[in-house]
Protein backbone atom coordinates (compact mmCIF):
# COMPACT_ATOMS: atom_id res chain seq x y z
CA UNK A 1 -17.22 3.65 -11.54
CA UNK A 2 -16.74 1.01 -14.27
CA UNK A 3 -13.73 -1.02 -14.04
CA UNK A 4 -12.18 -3.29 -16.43
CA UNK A 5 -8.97 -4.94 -16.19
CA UNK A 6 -5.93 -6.00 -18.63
CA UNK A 7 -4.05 -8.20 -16.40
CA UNK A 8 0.11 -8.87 -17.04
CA UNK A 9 0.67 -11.71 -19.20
CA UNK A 10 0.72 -14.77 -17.36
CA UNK A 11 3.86 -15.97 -16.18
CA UNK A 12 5.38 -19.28 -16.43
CA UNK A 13 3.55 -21.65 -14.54
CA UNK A 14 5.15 -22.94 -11.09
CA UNK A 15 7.96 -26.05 -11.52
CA UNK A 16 6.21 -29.11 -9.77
CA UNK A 17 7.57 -29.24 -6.21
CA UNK A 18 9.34 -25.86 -6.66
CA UNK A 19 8.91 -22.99 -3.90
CA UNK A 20 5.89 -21.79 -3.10
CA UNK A 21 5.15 -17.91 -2.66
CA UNK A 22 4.17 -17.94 1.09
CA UNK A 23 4.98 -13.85 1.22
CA UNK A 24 1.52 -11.85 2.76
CA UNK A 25 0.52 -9.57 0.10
CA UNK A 26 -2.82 -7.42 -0.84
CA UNK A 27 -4.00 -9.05 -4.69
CA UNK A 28 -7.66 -7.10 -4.63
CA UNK A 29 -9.13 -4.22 -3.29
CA UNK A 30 -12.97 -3.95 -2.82
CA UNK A 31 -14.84 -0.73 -2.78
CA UNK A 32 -18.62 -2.25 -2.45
CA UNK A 33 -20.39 1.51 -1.78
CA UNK A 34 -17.44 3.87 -1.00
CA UNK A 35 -17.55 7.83 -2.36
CA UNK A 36 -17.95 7.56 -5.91
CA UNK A 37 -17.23 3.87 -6.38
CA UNK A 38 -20.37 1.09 -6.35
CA UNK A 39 -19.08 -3.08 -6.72
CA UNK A 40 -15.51 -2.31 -7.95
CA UNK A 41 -12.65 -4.75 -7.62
CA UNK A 42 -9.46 -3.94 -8.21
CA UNK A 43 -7.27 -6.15 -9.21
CA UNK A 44 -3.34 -6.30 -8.29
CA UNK A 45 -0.42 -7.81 -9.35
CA UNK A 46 3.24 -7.22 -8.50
CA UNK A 47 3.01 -3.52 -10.19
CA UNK A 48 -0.55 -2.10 -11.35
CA UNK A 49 -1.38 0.83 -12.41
CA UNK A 50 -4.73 2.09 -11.81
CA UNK A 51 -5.80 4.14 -15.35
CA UNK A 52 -8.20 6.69 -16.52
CA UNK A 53 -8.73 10.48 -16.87
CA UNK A 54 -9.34 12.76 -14.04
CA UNK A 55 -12.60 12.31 -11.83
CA UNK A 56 -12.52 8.57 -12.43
CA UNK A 57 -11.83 7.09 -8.38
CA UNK A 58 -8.16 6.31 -9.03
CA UNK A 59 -7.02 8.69 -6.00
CA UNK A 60 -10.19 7.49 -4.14
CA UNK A 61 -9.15 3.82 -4.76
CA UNK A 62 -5.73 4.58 -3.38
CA UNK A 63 -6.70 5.80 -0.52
CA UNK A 64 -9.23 3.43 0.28
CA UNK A 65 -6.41 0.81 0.36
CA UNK A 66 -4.45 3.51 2.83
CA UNK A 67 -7.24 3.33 4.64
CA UNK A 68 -7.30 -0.68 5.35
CA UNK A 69 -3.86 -0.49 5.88
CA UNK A 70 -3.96 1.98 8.57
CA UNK A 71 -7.36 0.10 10.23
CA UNK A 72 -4.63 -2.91 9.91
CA UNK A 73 -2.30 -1.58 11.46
CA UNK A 74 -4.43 -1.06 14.44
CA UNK A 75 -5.42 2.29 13.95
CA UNK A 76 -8.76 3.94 15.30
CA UNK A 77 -11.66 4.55 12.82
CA UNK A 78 -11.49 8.32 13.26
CA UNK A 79 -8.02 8.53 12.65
CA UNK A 80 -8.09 7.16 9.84
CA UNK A 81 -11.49 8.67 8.60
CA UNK A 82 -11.19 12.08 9.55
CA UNK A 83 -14.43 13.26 6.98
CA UNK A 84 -16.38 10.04 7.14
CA UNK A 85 -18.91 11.86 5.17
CA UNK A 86 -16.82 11.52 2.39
CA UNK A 87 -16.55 8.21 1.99
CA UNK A 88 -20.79 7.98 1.68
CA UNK A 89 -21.37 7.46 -1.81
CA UNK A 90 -23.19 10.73 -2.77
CA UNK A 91 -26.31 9.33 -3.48
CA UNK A 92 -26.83 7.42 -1.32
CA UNK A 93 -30.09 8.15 1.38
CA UNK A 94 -30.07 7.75 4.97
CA UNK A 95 -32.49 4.99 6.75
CA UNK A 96 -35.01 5.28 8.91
CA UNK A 97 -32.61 6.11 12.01
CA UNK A 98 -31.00 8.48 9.54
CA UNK A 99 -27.75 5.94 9.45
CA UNK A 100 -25.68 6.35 6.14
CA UNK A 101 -22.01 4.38 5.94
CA UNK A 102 -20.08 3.07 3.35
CA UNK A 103 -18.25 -0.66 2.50
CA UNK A 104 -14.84 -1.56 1.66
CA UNK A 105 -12.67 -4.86 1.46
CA UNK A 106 -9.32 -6.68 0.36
CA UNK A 107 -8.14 -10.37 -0.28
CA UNK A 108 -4.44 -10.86 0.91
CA UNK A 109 -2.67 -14.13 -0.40
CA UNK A 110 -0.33 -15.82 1.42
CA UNK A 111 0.75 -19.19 3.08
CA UNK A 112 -2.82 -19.58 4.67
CA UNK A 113 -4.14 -19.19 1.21
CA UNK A 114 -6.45 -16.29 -0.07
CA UNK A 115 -8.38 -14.48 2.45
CA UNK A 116 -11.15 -12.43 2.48
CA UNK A 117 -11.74 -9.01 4.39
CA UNK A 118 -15.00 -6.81 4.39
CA UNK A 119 -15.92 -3.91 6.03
CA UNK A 120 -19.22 -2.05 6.82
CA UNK A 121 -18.45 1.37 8.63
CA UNK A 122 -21.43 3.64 9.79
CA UNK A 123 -20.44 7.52 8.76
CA UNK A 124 -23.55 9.11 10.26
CA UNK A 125 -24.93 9.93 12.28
CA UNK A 126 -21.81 8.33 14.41
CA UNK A 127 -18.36 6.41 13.05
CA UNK A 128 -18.77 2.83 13.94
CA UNK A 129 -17.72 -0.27 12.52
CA UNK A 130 -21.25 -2.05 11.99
CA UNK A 131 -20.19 -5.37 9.96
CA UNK A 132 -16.74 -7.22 9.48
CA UNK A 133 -16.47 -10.89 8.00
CA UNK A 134 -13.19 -12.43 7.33
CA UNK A 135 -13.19 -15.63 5.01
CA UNK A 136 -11.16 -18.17 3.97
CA UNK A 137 -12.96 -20.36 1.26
CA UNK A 138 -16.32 -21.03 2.43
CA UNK A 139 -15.81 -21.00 5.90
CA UNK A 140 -16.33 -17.51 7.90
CA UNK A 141 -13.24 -17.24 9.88
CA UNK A 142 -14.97 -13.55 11.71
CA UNK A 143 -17.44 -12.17 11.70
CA UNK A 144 -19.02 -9.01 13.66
CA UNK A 145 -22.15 -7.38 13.52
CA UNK A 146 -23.71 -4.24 15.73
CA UNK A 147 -26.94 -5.45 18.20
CA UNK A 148 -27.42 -2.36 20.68
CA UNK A 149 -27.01 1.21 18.98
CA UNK A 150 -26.54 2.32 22.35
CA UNK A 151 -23.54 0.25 23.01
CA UNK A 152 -19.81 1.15 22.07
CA UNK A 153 -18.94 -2.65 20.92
CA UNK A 154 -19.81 -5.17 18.24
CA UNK A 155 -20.90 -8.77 18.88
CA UNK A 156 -18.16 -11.07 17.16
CA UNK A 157 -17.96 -14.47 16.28
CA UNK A 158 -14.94 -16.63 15.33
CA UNK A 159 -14.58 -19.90 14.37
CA UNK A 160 -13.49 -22.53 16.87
CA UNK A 161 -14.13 -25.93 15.75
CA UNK A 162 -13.73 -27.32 18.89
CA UNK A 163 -16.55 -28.49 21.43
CA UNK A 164 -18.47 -25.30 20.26
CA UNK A 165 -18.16 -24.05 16.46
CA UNK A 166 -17.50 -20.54 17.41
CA UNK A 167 -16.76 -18.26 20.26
CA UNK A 168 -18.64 -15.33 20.94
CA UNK A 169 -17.40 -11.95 23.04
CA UNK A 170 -17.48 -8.31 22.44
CA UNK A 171 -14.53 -6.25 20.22
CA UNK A 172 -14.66 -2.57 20.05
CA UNK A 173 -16.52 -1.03 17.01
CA UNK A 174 -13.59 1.92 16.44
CA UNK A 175 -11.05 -0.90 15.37
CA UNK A 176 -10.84 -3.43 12.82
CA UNK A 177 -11.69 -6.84 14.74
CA UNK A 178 -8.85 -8.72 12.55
CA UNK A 179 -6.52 -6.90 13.79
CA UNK A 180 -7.84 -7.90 17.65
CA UNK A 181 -8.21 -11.44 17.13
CA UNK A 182 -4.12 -12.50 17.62
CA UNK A 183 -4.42 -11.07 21.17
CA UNK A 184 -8.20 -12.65 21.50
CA UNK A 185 -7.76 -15.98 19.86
CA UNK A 186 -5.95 -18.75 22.01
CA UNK A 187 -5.22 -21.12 19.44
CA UNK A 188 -5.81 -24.44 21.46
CA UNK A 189 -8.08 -25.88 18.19
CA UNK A 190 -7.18 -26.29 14.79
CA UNK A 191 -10.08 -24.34 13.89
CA UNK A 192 -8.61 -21.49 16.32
CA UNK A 193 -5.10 -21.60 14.71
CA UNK A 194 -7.15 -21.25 11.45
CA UNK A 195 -8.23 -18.37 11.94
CA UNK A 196 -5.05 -16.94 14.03
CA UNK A 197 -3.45 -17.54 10.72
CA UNK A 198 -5.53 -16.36 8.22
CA UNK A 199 -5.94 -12.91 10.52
CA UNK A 200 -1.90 -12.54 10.78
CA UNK A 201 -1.64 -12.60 7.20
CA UNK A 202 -4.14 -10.19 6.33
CA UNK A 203 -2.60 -8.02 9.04
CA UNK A 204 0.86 -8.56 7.87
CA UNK A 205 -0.35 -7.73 4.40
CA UNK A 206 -2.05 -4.74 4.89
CA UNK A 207 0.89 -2.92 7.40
CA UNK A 208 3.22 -3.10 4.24
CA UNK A 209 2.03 -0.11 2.91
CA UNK A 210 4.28 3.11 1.74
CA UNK A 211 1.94 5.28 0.48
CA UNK A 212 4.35 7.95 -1.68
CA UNK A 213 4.00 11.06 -3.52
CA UNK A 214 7.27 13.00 -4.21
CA UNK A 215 7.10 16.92 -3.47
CA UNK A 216 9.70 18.51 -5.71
CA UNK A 217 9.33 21.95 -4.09
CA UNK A 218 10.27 20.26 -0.47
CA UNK A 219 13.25 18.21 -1.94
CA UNK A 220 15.66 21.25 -3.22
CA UNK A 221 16.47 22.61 0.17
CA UNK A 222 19.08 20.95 2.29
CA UNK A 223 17.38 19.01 5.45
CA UNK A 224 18.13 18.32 9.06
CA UNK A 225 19.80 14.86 9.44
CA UNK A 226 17.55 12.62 10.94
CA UNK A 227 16.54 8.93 11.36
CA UNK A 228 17.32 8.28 7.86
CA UNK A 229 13.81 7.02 6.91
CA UNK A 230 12.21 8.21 3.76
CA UNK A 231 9.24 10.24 4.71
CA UNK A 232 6.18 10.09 2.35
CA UNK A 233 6.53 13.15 0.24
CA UNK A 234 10.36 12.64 0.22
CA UNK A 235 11.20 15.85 1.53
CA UNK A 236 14.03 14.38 3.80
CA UNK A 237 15.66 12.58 0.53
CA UNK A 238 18.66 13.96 1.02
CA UNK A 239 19.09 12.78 4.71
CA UNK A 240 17.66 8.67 3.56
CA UNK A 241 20.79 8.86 0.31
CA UNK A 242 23.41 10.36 3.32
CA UNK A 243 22.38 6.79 5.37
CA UNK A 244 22.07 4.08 2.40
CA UNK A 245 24.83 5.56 0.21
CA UNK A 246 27.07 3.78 3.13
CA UNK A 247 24.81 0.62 4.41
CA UNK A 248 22.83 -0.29 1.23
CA UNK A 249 25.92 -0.34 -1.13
CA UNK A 250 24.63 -2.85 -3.56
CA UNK A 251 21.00 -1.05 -3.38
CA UNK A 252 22.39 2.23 -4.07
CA UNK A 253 24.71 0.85 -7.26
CA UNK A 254 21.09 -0.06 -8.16
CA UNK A 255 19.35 3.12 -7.63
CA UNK A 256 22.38 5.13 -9.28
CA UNK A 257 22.00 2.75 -12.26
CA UNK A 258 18.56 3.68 -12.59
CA UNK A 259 19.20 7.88 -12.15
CA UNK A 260 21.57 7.44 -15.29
CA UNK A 261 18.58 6.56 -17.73
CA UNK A 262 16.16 9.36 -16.17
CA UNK A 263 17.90 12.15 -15.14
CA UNK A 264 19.66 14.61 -17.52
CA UNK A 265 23.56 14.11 -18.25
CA UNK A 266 26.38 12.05 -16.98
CA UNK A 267 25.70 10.11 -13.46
CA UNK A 268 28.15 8.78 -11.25
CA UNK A 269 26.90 8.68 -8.35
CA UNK A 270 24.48 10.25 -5.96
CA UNK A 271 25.64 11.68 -2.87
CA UNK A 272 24.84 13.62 0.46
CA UNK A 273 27.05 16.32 2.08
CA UNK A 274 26.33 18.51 5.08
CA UNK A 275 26.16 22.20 4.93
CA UNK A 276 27.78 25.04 7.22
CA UNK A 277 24.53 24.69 9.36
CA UNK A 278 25.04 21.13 9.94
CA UNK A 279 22.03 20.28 7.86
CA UNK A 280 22.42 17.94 4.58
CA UNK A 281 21.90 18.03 1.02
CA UNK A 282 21.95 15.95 -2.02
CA UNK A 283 23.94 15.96 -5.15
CA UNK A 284 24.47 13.99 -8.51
CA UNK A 285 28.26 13.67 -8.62
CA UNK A 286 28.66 13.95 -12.84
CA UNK A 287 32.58 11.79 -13.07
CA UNK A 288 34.31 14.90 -14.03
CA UNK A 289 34.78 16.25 -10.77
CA UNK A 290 31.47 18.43 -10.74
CA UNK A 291 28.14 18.16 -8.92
CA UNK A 292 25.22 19.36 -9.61
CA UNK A 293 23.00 20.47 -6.24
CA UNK A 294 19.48 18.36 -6.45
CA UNK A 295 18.14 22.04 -6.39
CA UNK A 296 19.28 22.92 -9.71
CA UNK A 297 16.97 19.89 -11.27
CA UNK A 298 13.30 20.18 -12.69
CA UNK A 299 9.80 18.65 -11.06
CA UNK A 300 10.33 15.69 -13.13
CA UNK A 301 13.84 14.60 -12.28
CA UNK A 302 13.26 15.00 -8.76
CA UNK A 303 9.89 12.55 -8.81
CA UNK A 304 11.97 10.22 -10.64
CA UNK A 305 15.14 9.99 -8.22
CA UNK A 306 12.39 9.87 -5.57
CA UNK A 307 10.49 6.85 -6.67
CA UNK A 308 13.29 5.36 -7.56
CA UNK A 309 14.80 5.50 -4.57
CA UNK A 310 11.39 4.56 -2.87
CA UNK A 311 11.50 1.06 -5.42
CA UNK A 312 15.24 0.39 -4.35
CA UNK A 313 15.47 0.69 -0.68
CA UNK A 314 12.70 -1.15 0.92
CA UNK A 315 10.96 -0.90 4.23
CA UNK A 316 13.90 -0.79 6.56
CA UNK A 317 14.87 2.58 5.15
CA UNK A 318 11.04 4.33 4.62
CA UNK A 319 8.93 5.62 7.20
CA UNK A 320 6.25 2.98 7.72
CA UNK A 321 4.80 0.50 9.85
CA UNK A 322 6.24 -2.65 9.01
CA UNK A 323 5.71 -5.68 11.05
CA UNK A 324 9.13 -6.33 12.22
CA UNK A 325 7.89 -9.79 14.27
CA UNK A 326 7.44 -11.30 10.74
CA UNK A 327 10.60 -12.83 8.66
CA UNK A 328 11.56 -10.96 5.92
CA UNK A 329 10.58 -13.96 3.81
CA UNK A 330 6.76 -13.61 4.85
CA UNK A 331 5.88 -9.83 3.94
CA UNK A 332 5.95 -8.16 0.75
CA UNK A 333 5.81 -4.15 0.69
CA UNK A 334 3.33 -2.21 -1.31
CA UNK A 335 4.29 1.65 -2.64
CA UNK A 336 0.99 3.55 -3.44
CA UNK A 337 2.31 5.68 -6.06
CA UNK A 338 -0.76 8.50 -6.68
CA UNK A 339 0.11 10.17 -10.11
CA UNK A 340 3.18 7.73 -10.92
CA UNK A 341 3.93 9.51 -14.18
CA UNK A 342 2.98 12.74 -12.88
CA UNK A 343 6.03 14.88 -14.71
CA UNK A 344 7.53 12.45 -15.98
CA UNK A 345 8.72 12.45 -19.83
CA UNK A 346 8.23 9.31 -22.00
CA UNK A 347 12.05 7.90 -21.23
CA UNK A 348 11.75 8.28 -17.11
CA UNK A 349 8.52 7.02 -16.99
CA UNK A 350 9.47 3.91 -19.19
CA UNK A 351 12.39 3.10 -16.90
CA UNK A 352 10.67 3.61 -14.05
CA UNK A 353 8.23 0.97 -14.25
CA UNK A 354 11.38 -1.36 -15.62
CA UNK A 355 12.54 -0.51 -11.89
CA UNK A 356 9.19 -1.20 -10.62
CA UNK A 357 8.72 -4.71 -12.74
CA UNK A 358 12.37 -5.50 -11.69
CA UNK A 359 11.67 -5.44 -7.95
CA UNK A 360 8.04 -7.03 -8.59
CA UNK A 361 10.03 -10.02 -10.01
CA UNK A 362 12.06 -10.05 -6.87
CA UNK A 363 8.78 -10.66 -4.49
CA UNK A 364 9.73 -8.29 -2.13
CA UNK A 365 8.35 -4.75 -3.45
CA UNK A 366 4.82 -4.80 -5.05
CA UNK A 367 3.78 -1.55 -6.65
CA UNK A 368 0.05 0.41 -7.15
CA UNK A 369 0.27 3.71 -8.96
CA UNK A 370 -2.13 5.78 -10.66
CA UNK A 371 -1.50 7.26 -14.00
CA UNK A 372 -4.10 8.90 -16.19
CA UNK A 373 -3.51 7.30 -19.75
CA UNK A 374 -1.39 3.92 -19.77
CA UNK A 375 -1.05 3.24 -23.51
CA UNK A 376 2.44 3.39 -23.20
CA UNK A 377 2.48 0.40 -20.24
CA UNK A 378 -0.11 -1.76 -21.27
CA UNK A 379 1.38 -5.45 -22.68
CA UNK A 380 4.30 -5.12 -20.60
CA UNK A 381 5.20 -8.00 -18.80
CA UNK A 382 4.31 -7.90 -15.44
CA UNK A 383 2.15 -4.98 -15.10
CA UNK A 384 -1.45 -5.18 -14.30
CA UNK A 385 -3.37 -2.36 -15.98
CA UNK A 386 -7.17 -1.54 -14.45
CA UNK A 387 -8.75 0.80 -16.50
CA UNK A 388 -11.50 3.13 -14.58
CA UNK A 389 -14.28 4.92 -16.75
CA UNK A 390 -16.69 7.52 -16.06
């Protein structure tokens, strides 16, 4: 697919010897042969939106960055690619041995600078991990290639700069071999703690993923209380706002602020309440002494109070992976928003991405949604656009 960019405006440059933005964070994705996409790069800033009419790769796109987040997180390759086949761009004709496969990548920025992560998976006629090369600059930090079919593992090479320039042993060809190398690597050369730190960051980078797409239809009914943490289709909304309304005070001000300029009427507050069955459900408390049940609202309001909450509340309240080793300070979460405007009307979906810029600012919440026309976004400041064509 065709891809063309319209970056946010720039913002001010850094103040000489101010802080510098050390946080782990995904700024391109890299779909090299993968299902319908051929040499794309996606682009990302704090919040992008990923544009263009349906058929275009935007869903595909998203979940090709699911996908390195999952292999990231340490995941096996058929987990995460269930239908390899798939992923095999559709045209594309098997070799000799009747191998077909597909190639993806990502550059995470961070303290160790930008790094570079690509990925060769075999589809047919067996999932394997054939090729992975991790760069920083010009020097390859990793990188893994397949020498005996017949063998379940991948030769590797990292860099050591030490007596020898690199180390050679075996990694498994179901994982990702970044995500190996902190329990490989011992870090006694400076070319070893190199790479131990360019590998942490993509990792770190790539487990801050939430991706999120609100189900109205599983949001109106009251829900068991749980764990409290936002599962991805928000059905268990009601049981996240009866935890944060009482330990994210400031948050939730925030996230009630936000409901007043996309949801219908007079807002309050949000609450949670349980029911007769000891379940729990949600309700916009309107000032005049009278709620209104989330049950009663339309599609629309309910994917707004959803992603807004999602923008709001960050990883300690959603259901994902985050690496809790790492300082606060370090990570930065990414929401995959597929169909961001989906019901929206103009007014929510304007003030949503406000909420989404807002947090960008902020460093800690970096947002990728798909939308299928993004007239109405592009110029603002702070929002990447990345227009797909057919």
């Amino acid at each position: 697919m065709p891809v063309s960019s319209a970056p946010a405006p720039s913002p001010s440059p850094p103040v000489p010897g101010g802080p510098v933005d050390v946080r782990a964070r995904v700024t391109e994705v890299r779909l090299s042969a993968f299902a319908g996409h051929r040499r794309a790069r996606f682009p990302l800033g704090p919040v992008t939106l990923l544009a263009g009419p349906s058929g275009v790769g935007k869903s595909t796109a998203l979940a090709a960055y699911e996908a390195l987040a999952r292999l990231g997180g340490g995941a096996a390759l058929d987990e995460v690619f269930p239908e390899p086949g798939a992923c095999v761009p559709e045209r594309a004709r098997p070799d000799g041995q009747g191998r077909r496969g597909f190639r993806i990548g990502c550059t995470a920025d961070g303290a160790a600078g930008p790094v570079r992560l690509d990925v060769a998976v075999q589809a047919e006629p067996r999932l394997r991990i054939v090729g992975e090369r991790l760069t920083a600059g010009d020097v390859v930090l990793l990188e893994t290639a397949l020498r005996d079919p017949g063998s379940r593992t991948v030769q590797a090479a990292w860099h050591t700069a030490g007596s020898a320039p690199v180390t050679r042993a075996p990694l498994p060809d179901d994982r990702l071999g970044t995500a190996l190398l902190p329990l490989r690597v011992a870090g006694k050369t400076d070319g070893q703690r190199r790479v131990l730190a360019a590998a942490e960051q993509m990792v770190v980078a790539l487990r801050s993923v939430f991706p999120c797409d609100p189900r109205p239809g599983r949001m109106r009914a009251p829900v068991p209380a749980g764990s409290g943490r936002l599962l991805r289709g928000c059905d268990n909304l009601a049981d996240v706002v009866w935890r944060t309304r009482s330990e994210c005070g400031r948050r939730h001000a925030l996230l009630v602020e936000a409901l007043r300029s996309g949801c219908a009427g007079p807002v309050a507050d949000l609450v949670a309440e349980p029911t007769a069955d000891g379940a729990v459900r949600a309700l916009l408390d309107r000032g005049d002494g009278f709620r209104t049940d989330l049950a009663r609202l339309g599609d629309g309001e309910l994917r707004y109070v959803a992603l807004a909450l999602v923008l709001l509340t960050g990883p300690g309240v959603l259901d994902v992976d985050t690496p809790g080793e790492v300082p606060d300070a370090l990570r930065t979460l990414t929401v995959l928003a597929d169909g961001f405007d989906r019901g929206l009307d103009p007014g929510q979906r304007g003030a949503l991405l406000r909420t989404a810029v807002r947090m960008g600012e902020r460093g800690h919440i970096r947002c990728v949604g798909a939308v299928s026309d993004a007239s109405w976004a592009t110029g603002t400041q702070g929002v990447t656009v990345v227009h797909l064509d057919p």
